[in-house]
Protein backbone atom coordinates (compact mmCIF):
# COMPACT_ATOMS: atom_id res chain seq x y z
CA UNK A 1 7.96 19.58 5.04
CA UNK A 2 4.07 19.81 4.51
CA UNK A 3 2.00 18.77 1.79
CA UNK A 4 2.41 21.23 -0.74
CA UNK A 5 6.64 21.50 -1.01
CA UNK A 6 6.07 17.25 -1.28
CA UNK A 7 4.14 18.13 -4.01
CA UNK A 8 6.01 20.82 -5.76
CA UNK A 9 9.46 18.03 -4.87
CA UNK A 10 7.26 15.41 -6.94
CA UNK A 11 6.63 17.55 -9.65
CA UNK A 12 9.96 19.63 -10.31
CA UNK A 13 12.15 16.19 -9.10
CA UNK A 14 13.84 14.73 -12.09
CA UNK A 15 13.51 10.95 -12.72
CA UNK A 16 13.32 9.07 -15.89
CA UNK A 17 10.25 8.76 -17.86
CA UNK A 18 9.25 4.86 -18.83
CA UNK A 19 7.67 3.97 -21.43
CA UNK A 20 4.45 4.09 -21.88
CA UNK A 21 3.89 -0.31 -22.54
CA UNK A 22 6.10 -0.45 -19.09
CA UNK A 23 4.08 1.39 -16.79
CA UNK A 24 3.39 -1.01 -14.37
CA UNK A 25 7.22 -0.48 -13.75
CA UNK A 26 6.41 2.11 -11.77
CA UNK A 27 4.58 0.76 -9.01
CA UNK A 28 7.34 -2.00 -8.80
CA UNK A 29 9.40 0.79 -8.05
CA UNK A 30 6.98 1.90 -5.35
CA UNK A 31 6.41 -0.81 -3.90
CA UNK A 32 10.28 -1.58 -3.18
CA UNK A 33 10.64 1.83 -1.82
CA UNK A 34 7.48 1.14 0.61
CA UNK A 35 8.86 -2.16 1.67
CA UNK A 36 12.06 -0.19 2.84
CA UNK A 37 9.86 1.95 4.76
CA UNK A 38 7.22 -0.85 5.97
CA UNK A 39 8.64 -1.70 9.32
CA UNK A 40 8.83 2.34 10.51
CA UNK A 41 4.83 2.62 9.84
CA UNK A 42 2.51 1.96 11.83
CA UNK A 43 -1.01 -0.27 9.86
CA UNK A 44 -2.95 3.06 9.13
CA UNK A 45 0.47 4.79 7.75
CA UNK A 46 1.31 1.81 5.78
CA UNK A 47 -2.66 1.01 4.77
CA UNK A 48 -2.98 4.91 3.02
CA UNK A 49 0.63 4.10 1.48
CA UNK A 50 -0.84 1.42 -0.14
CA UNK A 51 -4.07 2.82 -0.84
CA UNK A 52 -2.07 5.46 -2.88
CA UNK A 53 -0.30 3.12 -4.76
CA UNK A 54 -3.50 1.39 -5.83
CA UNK A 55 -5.05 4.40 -6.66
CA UNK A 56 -1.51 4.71 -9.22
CA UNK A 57 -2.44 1.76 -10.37
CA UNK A 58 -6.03 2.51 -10.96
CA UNK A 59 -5.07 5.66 -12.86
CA UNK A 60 -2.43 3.95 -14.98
CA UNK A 61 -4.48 1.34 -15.79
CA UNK A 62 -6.94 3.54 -17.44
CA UNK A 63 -4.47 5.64 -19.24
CA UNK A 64 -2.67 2.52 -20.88
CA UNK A 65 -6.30 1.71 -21.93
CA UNK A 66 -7.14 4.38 -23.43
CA UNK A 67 -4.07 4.49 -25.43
CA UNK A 68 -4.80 0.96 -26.69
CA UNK A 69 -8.09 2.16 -27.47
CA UNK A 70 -6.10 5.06 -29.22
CA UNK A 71 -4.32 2.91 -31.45
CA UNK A 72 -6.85 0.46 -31.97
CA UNK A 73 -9.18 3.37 -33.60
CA UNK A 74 -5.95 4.42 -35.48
CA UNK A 75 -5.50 0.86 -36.77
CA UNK A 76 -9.25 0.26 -37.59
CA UNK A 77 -9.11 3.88 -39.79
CA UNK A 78 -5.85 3.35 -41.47
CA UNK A 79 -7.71 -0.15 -42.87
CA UNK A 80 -10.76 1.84 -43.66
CA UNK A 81 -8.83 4.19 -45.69
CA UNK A 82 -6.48 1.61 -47.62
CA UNK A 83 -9.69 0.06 -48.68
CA UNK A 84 -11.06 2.97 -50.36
């Protein structure tokens, strides 16, 4: 299976959604799945299976910020508003 059908497998799979405060969830979920796979890689498999998770966690990390920030501009205008 090459690159792409992974891909389109990833996308079209169905798995459940978490929340959005519970992210991190799923790269606990990752990281059990990689340490079931650990022992059949070899260091550079297993060191760009880990870079890939980090760069999940990278990329989650900024979303969840930016939906704090979301709701923190939210909050700060609905107090504007009630003090008009």
């Amino acid at each position: 299976m090459d690159s792409d059908e992974l891909l389109a497998l990833m996308i079209s799979a169905s798995a459940p959604t978490p929340n959005l405060s519970s992210w991190d969830s799923v790269l606990v979920i990752y990281s059990g799945h990689l340490a079931k796979l650990a022992a059949k890689l070899d260091e550079r498999e297993l060191g760009h299976l880990v870079a890939c998770g980090a760069m999940f966690y990278r990329t989650l990390r900024q979303a969840d910020a930016a939906r704090l920030q979301a709701l923190e501009w939210r909050d700060k205008a609905g107090d504007a508003d009630s003090r008009q």
